[in-house]
Protein backbone atom coordinates (compact mmCIF):
# COMPACT_ATOMS: atom_id res chain seq x y z
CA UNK A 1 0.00 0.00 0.00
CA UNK A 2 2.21 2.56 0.96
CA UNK A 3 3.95 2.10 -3.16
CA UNK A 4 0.70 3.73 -4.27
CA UNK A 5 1.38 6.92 -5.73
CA UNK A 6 -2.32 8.15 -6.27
CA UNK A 7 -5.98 8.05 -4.99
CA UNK A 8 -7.55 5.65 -7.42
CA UNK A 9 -8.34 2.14 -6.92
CA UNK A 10 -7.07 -0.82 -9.01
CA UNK A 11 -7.50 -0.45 -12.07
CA UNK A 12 -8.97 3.24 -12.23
CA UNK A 13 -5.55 4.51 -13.53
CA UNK A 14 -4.96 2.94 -16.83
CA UNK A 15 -8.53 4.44 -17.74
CA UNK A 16 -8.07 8.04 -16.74
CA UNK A 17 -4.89 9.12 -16.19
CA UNK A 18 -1.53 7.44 -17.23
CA UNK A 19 1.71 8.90 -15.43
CA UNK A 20 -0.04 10.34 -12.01
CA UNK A 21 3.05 9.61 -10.12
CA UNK A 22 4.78 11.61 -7.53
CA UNK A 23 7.22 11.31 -4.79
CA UNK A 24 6.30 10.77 -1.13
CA UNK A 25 7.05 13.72 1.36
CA UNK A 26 10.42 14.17 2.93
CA UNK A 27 8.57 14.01 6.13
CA UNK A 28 6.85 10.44 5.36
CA UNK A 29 7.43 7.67 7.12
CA UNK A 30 9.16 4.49 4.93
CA UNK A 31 7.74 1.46 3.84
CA UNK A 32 8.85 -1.24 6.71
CA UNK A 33 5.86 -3.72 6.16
CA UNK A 34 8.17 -5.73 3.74
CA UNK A 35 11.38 -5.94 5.74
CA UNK A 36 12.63 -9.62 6.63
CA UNK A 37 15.30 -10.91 8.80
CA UNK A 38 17.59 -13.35 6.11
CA UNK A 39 20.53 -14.61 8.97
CA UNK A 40 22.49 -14.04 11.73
CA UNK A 41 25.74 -14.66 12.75
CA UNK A 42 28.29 -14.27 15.97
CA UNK A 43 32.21 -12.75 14.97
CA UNK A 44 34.30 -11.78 17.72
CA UNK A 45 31.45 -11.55 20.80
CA UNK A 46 28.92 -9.37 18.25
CA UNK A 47 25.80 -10.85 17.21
CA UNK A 48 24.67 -9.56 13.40
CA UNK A 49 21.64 -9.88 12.62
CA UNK A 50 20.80 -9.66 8.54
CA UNK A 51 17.74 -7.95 7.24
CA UNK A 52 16.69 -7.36 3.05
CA UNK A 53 13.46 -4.82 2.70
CA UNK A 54 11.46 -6.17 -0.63
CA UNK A 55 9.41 -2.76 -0.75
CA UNK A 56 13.01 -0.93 -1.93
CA UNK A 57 15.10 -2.28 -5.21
CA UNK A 58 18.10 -1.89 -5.82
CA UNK A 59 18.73 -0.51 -9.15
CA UNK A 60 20.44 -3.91 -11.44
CA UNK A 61 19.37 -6.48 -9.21
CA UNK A 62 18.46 -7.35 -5.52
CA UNK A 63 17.15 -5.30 -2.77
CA UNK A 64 17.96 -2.84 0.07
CA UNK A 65 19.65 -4.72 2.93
CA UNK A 66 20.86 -3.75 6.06
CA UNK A 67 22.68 -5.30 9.43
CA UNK A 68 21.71 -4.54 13.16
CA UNK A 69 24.64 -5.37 15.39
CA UNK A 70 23.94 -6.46 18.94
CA UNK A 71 27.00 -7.46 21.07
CA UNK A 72 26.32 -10.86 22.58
CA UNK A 73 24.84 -10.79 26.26
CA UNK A 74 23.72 -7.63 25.52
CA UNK A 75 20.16 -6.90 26.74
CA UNK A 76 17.15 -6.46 24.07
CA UNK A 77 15.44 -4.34 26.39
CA UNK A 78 17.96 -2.04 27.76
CA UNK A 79 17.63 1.03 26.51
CA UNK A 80 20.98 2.29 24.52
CA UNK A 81 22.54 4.70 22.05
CA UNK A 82 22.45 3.40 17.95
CA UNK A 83 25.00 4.20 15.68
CA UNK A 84 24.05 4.07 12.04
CA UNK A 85 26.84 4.17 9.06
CA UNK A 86 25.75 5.13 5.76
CA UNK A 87 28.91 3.87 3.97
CA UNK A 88 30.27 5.26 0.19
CA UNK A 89 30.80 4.13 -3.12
CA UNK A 90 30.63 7.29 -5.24
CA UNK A 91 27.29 8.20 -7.02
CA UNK A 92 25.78 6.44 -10.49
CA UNK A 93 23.37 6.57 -13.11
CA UNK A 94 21.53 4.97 -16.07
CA UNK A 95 23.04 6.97 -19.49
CA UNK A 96 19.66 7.00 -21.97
CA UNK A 97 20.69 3.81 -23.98
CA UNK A 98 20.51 2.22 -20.87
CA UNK A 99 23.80 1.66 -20.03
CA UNK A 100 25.14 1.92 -15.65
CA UNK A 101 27.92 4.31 -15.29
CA UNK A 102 29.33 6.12 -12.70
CA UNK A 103 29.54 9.97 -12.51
CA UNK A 104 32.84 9.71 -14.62
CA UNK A 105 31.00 8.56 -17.46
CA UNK A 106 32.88 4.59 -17.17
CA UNK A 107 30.30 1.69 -17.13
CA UNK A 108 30.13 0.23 -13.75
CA UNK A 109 27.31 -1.49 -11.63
CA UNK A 110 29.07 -0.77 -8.65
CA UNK A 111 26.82 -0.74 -5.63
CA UNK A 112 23.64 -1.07 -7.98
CA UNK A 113 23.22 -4.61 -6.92
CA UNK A 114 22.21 -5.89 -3.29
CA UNK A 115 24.74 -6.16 -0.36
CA UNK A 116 25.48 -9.32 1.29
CA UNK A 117 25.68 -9.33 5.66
CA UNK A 118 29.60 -10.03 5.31
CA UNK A 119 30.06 -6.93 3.29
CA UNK A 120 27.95 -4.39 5.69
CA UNK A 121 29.68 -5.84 8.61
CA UNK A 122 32.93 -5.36 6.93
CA UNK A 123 31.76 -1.85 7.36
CA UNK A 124 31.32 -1.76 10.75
CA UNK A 125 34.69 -3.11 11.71
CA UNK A 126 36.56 -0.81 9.31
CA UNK A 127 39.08 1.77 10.98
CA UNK A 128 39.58 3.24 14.36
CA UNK A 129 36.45 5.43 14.84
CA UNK A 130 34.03 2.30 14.15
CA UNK A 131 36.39 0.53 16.87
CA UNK A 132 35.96 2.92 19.54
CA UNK A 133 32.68 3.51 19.06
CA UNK A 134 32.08 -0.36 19.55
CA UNK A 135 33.64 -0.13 23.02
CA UNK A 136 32.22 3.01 24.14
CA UNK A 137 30.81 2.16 27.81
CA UNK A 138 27.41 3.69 26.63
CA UNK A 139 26.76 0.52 24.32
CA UNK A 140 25.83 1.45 21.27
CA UNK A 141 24.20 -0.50 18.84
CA UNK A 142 25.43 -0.21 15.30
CA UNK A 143 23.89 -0.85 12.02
CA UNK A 144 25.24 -0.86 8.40
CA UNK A 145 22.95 0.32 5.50
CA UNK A 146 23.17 -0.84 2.07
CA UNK A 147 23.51 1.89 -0.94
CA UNK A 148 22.53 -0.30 -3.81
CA UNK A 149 20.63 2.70 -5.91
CA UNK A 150 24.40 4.61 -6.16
CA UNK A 151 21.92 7.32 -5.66
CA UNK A 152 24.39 9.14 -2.36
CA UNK A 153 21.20 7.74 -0.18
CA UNK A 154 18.73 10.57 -2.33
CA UNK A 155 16.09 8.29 -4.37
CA UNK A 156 13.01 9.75 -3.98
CA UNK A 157 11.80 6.05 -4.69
CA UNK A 158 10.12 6.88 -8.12
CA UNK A 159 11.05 4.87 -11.45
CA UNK A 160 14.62 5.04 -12.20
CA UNK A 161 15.48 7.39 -15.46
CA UNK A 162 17.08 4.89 -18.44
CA UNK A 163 16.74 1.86 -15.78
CA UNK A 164 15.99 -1.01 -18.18
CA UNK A 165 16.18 -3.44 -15.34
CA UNK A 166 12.87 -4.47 -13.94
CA UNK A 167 12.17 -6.53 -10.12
CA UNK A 168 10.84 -10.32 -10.50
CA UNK A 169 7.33 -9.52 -10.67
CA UNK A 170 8.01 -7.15 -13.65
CA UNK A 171 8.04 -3.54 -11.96
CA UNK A 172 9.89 -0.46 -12.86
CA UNK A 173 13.13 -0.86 -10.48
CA UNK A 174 13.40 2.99 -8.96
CA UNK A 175 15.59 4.87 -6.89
CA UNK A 176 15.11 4.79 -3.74
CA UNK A 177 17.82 5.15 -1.54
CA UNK A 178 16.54 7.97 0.91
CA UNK A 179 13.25 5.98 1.86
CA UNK A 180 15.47 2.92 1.92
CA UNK A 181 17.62 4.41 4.65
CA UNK A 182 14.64 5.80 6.82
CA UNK A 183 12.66 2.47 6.73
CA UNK A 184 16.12 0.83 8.47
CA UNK A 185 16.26 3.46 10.82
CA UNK A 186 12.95 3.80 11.36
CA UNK A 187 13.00 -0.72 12.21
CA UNK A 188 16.09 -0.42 14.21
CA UNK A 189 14.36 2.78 16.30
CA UNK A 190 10.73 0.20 16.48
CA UNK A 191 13.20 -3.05 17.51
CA UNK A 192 15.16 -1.95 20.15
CA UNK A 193 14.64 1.05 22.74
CA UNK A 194 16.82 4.06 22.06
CA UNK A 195 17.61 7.30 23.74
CA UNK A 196 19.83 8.70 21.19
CA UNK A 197 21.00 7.80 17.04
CA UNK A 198 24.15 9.15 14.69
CA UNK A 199 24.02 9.11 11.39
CA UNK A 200 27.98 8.76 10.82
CA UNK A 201 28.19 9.18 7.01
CA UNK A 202 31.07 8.76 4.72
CA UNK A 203 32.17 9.71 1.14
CA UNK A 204 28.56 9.25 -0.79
CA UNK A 205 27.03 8.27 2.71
CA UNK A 206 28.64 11.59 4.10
CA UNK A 207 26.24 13.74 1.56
CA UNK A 208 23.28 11.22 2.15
CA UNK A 209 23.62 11.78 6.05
CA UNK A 210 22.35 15.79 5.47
CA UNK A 211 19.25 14.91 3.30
CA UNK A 212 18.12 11.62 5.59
CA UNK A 213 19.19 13.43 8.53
CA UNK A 214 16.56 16.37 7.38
CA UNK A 215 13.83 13.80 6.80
CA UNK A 216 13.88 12.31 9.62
CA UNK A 217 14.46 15.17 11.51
CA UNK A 218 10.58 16.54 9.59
CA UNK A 219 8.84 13.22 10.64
CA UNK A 220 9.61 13.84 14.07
CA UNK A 221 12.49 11.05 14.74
CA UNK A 222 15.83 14.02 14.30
CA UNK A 223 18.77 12.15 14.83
CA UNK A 224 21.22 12.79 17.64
CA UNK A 225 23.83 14.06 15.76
CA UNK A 226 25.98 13.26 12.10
CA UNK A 227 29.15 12.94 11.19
CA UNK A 228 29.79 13.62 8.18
CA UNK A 229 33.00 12.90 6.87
CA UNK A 230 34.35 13.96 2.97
CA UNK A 231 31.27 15.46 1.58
CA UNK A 232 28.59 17.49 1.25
CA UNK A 233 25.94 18.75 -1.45
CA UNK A 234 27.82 22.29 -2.62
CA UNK A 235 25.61 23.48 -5.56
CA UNK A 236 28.04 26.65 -6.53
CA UNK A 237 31.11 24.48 -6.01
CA UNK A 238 28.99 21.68 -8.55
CA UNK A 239 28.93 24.85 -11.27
CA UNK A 240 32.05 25.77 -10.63
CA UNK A 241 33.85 23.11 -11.68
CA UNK A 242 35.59 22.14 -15.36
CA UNK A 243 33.61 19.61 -16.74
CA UNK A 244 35.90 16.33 -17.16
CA UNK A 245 38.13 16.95 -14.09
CA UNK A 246 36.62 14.30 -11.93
CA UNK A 247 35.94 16.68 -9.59
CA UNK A 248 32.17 16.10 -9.77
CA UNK A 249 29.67 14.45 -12.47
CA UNK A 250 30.79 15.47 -16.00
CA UNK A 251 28.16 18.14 -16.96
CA UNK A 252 26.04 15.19 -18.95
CA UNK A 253 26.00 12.71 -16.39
CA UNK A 254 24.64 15.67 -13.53
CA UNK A 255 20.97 16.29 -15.30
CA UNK A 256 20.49 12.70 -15.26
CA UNK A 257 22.03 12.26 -11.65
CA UNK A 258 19.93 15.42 -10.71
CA UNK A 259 16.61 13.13 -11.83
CA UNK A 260 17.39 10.18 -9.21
CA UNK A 261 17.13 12.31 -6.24
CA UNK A 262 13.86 13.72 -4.60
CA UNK A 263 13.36 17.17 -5.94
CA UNK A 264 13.49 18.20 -2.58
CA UNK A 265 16.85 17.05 -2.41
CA UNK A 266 18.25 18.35 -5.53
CA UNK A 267 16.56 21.56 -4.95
CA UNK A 268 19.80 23.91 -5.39
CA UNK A 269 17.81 26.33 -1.98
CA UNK A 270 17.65 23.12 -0.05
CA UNK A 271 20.96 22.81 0.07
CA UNK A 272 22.44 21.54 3.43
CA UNK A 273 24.08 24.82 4.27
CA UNK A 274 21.17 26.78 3.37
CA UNK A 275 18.99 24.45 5.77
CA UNK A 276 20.78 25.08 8.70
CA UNK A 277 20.86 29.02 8.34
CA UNK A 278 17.16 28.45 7.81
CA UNK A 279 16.57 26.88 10.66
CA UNK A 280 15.15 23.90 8.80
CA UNK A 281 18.02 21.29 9.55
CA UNK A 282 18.85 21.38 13.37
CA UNK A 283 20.63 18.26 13.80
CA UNK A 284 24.39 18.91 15.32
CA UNK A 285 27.15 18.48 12.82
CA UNK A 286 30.23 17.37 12.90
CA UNK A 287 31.91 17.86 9.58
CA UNK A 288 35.07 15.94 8.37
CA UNK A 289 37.29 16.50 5.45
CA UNK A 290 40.84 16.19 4.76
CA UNK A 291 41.94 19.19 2.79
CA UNK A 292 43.74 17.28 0.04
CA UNK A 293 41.26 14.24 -0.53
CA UNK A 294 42.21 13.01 -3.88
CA UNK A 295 38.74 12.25 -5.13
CA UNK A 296 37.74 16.15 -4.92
CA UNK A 297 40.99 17.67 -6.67
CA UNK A 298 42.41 17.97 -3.46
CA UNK A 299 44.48 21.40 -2.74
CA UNK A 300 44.21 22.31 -6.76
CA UNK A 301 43.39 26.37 -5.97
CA UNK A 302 39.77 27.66 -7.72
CA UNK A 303 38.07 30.37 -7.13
CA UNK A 304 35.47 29.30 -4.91
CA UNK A 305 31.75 30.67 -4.89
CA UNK A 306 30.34 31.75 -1.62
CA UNK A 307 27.19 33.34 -0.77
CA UNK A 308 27.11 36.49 -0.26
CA UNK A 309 28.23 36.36 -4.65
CA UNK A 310 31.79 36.83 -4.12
CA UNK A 311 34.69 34.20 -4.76
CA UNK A 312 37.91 33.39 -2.90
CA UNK A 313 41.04 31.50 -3.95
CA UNK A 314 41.49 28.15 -1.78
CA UNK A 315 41.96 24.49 -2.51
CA UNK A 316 39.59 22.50 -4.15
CA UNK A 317 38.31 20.24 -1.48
CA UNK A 318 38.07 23.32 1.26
CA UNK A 319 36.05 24.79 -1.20
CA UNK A 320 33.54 21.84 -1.45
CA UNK A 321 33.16 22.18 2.43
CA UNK A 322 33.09 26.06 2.63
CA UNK A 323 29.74 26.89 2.92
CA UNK A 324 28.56 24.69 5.55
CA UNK A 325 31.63 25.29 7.22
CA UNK A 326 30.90 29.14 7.54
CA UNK A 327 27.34 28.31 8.27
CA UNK A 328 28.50 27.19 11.58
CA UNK A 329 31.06 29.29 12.47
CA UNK A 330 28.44 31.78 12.41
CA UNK A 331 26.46 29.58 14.70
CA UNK A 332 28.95 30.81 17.21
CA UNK A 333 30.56 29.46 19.90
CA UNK A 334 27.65 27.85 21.67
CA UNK A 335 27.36 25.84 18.71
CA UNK A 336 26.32 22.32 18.94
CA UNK A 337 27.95 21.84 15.28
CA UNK A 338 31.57 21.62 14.70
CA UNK A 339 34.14 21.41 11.60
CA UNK A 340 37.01 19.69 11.85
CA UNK A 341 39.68 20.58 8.73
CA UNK A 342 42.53 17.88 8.86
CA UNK A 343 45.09 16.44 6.92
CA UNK A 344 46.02 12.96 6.44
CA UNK A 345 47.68 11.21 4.32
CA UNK A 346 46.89 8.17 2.22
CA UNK A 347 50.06 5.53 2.64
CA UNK A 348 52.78 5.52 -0.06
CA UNK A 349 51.31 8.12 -1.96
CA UNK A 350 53.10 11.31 -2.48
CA UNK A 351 50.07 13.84 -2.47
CA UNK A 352 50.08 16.00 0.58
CA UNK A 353 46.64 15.42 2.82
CA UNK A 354 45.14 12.81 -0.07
CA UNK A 355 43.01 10.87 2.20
CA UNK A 356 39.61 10.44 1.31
CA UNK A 357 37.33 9.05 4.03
CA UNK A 358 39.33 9.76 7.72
CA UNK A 359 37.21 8.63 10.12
CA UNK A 360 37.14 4.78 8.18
CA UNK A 361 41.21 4.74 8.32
CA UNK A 362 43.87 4.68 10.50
CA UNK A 363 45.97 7.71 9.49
CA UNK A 364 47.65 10.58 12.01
CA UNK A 365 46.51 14.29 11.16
CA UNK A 366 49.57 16.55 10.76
CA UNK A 367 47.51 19.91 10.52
CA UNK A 368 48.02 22.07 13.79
CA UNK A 369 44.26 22.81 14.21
CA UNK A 370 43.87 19.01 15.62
CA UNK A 371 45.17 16.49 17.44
CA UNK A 372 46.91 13.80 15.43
CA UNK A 373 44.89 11.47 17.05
CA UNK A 374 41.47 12.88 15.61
CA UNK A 375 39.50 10.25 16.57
CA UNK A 376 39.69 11.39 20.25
CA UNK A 377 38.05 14.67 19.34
CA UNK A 378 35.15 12.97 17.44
CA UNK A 379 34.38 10.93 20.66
CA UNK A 380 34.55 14.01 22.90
CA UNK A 381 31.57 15.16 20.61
CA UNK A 382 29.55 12.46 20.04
CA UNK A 383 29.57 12.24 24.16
CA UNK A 384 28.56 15.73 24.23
CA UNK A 385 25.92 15.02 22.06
CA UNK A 386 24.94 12.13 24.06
CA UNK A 387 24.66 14.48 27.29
CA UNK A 388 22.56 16.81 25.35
CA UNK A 389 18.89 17.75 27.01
CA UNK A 390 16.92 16.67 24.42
CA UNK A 391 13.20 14.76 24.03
CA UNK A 392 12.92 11.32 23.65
CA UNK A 393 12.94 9.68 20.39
CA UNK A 394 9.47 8.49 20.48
CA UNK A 395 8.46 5.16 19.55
CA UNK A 396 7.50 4.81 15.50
CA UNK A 397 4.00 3.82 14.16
CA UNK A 398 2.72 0.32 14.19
CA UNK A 399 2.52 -1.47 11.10
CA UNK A 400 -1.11 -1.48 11.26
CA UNK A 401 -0.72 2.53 11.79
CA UNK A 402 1.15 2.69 8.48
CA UNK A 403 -1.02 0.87 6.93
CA UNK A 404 -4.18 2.76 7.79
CA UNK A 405 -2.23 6.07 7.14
CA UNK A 406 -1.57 5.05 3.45
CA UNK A 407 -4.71 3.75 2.94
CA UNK A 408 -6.34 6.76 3.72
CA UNK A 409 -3.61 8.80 1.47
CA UNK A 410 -4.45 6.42 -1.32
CA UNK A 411 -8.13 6.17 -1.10
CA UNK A 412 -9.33 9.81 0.42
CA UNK A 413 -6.39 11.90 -0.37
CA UNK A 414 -5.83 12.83 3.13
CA UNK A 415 -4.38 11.94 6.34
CA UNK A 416 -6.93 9.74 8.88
CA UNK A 417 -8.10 11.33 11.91
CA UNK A 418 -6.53 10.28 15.20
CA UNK A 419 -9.84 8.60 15.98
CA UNK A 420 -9.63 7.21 12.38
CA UNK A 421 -6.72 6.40 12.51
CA UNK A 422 -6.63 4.24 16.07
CA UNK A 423 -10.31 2.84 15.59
CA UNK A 424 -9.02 1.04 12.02
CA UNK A 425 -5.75 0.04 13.31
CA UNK A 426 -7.39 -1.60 16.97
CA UNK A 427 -9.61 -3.47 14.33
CA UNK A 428 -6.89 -4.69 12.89
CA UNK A 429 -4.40 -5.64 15.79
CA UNK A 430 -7.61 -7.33 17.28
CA UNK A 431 -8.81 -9.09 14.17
CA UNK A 432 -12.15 -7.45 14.43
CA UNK A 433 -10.89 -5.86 10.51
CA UNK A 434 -9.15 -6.99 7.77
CA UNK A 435 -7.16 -4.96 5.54
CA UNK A 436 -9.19 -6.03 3.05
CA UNK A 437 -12.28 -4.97 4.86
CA UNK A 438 -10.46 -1.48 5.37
CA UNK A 439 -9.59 -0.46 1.96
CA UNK A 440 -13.26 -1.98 0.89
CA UNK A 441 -14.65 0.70 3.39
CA UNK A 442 -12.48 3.60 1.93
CA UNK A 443 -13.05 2.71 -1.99
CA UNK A 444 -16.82 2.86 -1.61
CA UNK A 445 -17.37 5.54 1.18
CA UNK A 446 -19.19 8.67 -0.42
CA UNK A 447 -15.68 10.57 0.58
CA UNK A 448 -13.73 7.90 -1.17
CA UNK A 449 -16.38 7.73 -4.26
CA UNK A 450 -16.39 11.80 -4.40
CA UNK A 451 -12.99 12.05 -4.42
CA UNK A 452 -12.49 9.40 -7.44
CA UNK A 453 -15.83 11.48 -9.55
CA UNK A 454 -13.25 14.47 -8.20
CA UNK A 455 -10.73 13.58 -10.17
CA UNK A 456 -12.50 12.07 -13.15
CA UNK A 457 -13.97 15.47 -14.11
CA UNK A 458 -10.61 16.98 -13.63
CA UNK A 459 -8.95 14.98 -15.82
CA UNK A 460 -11.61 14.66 -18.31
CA UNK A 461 -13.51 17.99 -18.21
CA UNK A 462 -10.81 20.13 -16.74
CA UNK A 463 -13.09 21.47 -14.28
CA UNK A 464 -14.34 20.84 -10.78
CA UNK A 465 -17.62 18.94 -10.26
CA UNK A 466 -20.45 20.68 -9.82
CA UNK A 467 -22.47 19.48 -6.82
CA UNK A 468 -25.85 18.25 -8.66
CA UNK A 469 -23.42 16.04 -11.72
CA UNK A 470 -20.66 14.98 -8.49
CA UNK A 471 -24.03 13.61 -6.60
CA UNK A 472 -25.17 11.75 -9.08
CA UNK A 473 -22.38 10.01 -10.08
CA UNK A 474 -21.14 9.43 -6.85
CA UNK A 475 -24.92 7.69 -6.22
CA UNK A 476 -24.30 5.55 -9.84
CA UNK A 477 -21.10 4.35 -8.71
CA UNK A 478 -22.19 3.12 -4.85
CA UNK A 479 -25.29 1.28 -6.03
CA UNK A 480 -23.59 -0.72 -8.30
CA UNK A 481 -25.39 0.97 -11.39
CA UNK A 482 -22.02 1.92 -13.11
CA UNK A 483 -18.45 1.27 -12.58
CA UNK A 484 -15.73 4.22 -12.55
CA UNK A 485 -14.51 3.14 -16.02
CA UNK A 486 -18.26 3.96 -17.74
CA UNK A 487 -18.45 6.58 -15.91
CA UNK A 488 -14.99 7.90 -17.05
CA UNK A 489 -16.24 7.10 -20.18
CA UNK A 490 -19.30 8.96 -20.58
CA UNK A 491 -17.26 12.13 -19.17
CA UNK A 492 -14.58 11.77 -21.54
CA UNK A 493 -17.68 11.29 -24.43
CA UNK A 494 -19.49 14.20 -23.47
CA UNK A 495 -20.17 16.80 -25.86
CA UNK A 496 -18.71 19.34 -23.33
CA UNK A 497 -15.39 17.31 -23.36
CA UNK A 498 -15.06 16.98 -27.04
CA UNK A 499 -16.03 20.88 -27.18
CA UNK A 500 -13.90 21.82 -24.74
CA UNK A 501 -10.42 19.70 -24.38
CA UNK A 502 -11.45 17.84 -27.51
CA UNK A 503 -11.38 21.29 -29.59
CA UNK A 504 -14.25 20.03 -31.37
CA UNK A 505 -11.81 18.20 -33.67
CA UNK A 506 -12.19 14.11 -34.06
CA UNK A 507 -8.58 13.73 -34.56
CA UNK A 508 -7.23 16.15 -31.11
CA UNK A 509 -9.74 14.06 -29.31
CA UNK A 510 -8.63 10.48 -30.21
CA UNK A 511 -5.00 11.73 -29.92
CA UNK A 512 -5.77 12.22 -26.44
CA UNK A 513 -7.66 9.33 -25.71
CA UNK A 514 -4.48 7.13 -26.93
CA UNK A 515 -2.30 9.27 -24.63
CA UNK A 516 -4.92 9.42 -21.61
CA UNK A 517 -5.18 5.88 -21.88
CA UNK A 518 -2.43 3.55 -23.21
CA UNK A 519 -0.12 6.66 -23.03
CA UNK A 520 1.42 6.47 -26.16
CA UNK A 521 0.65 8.63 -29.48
CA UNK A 522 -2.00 6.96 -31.87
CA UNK A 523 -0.01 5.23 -34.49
């Protein structure tokens, strides 16, 4: 239910309307109805637990996975801090004959097909960070999330531009990897009691940490705090670069890139930056970037694009991180946020500060700002963060919540009523209701009925209803005396139709009937 990107029921759409889709909310809750534990396994006195969520494709093959780690002896009830890591793998995209490639422009269908348990534990054991936060004496439990979209954790779950590559049952494969993320967090918040969650993203994960972090933080479930290590959505520093430096996505690759991620997302104002000046995006920060990281042209000078219009001359990657990084300096010192500048170096490389993803490695920082050991820093934060006043995370909706919620989207075009809302799902925790017997109740209420007759005279007569024709039909359709598809026939038949949309012209009108309806041009 909650894949349903419209009002109608089954089989209304491919007689009205073809193409009504559109992306869920920011501030919507993920699909977690389909979510299934595969395995578990027990390395080194940590319990993993595997989980793969059907609802959320990935874009070749397989679906979104995800591993919960528990250490063993641990108690399921205890109440502890979660650390999530969003890990990277660059960012992809379907060229228009089809073909994967990563931003570069190379083929590759790297991280476009589903993660195995081994490899999102790998994650979790990677580098000094992920070590220390394991032994922290608050307990944390830690998950992994897959990124199997390429999509840097932005799919706004709608059909995948170019994606040839369909799911088992036939369907579109889309990109989802936003939604994805939230339903984990959202299972891990429902499983296991928790008084505080990081988002700890790196390279791709590091830009996906911002947008998640801001939907979660709009349903009502902010996150603790994020680090965010290597990246971070920089629209001017995106235009400012040569195309076919590697920098960022060649110019070509960007539009199409651009059309994976929710609009929101993408939105050049929405960037992360921007958000937190606005207010919008209160999570605290703690942003990570070694100045030379070889994957952003490192300390190569450009005149870098900031706000207020002007430019200044500094290093490539410092660039990249400018904005946000000036966005909280001018949060002051009572700041929650915090950006941390260092400079490490990848091994047996020549390149001054090259390292790409410092919090995953084990590398010394040689710039004077920091510690060499920057890890100790990190954890000073995250404990601060932990000692932070802040409300409870409150425990997510019920499946049977969810389900009513959607159903009520799909059917009425609205949100239920608390009373609504509780009285359908107590039916159905009890038994008393089926789902079944739910959406049966929505589809043929006079609001459900009205708001179908709604729509069929807006797509078919371009107007609203008026109240004596919206009556009528709405009585037609509830007695059984005519189905939605004759009666989005007889609208679309109408003389005012064929006057009106039609522009009294036989050929205009069957042009649009082929398009309205098998949405395609009439051969």
């Amino acid at each position: 239910m909650p894949h349903l990107k419209t009002r109608w029921m089954v089989g209304v759409l491919a007689l009205v309307l073809v193409g009504l889709t559109a992306c869920q909310p920011l501030r919507e809750p993920a699909d977690v109805s389909m979510i299934s534990k595969v395995g578990s396994s027990t390395v080194d006195g940590w319990r993993y637990d595997f989980y793969r969520n059907t609802a959320y494709p990935c874009s070749v093959s397989g679906y979104q996975t995800f591993l919960i780690a528990t250490r063993v002896g641990s108690s399921a009830t205890a109440t502890r801090p979660l650390w999530v890591h969003m890990h990277g793998g660059g960012v992809g995209y379907f060229s228009p004959d089809g073909v994967p490639r990563e931003a570069g422009g190379r083929e590759s269908t790297m991280f476009m097909t589903e993660e195995g348990g081994p490899a999102l534990g790998a994650e979790l054991n990677k580098g000094d960070l992920m070590e220390r936060i394991r032994d922290e004496p608050d307990g944390f439990r830690m998950m992994a999330v897959s990124m199997c979209n390429r999509d840097i954790y932005g799919g706004d779950d709608t059909p995948d531009p170019n994606n040839p590559n369909t799911t088992p049952d036939g369907e579109t494969r889309t990109a989802n990897g936003f939604f994805a993320t939230k339903a984990a967090v959202q299972f891990a918040l429902d499983l296991y009691p928790t008084n505080d969650y990081f988002l700890h993203g790196t390279s791709a994960g590091s830009y996906g940490s911002y947008s998640v972090s801001w939907g979660l933080e709009q349903q009502g479930i902010p996150p603790t705090g994020i680090v965010a290590d290597s990246g971070v959505l920089n629209p001017p520093w995106l235009d400012a670069q040569v195309d076919g430096e590697n920098c960022a996505p060649r110019e070509a690759a960007r539009a199409i890139i651009d059309e994976r991620l929710h609009p929101d997302i993408g939105e050049p104002d929405n960037a992360p930056d921007l958000l937190v000046a606005r207010g919008e995006l209160t999570v605290p920060i703690l942003q990570v970037w070694s100045a030379g990281d070889f994957l952003g042209c490192g300390l190569k000078p450009m005149e870098c694009p900031l706000r207020d219009g002007s430019t200044v001359t500094m290093g490539s990657v410092d660039c990249q991180n400018e904005l946000m990084r000036a966005t909280i300096a001018a949060e002051g010192p009572e700041s929650r946020s915090l950006s941390m500048r260092l400079c490490v170096d990848r091994p047996q490389t020549p390149m001054p500060c090259d390292e790409h993803v410092p919090t995953v490695r084990d590398g010394l920082n040689t710039d004077p700002a920091w510690p060499a050991d920057f890890t100790a820093p990190i954890l000073d934060w995250v404990r601060a963060r932990l000692a932070d006043e802040g409300p409870p995370i409150p425990p997510g909706p019920t499946a049977e919540d969810r389900f009513v919620v959607a159903a009520y989207e799909d059917f009425l075009g609205r949100a239920p009523t608390d009373a609504e809302r509780d009285a359908a799902a107590t039916g159905l925790e009890r038994g008393t209701r089926t789902r079944r017997s739910v959406v049966g109740e929505l589809a043929l209420s006079e609001e459900g009925v009205g708001v179908v007759v709604d729509d069929l005279y807006q797509a078919n007569l371009r107007r609203p209803a008026d109240p004596g024709g919206r009556a009528f039909w709405i009585d037609r359709i509830r007695s059984g005396r005519a189905t939605v598809a004759e009666v989005a026939a007889q609208l679309y038949a109408s003389d005012e139709h064929f006057d009106g949309p039609g522009d009294r012209d036989e050929r205009t009108w069957v042009g649009q009937l082929y398009r309205q309806i098998l949405g395609r041009e009439a051969d």
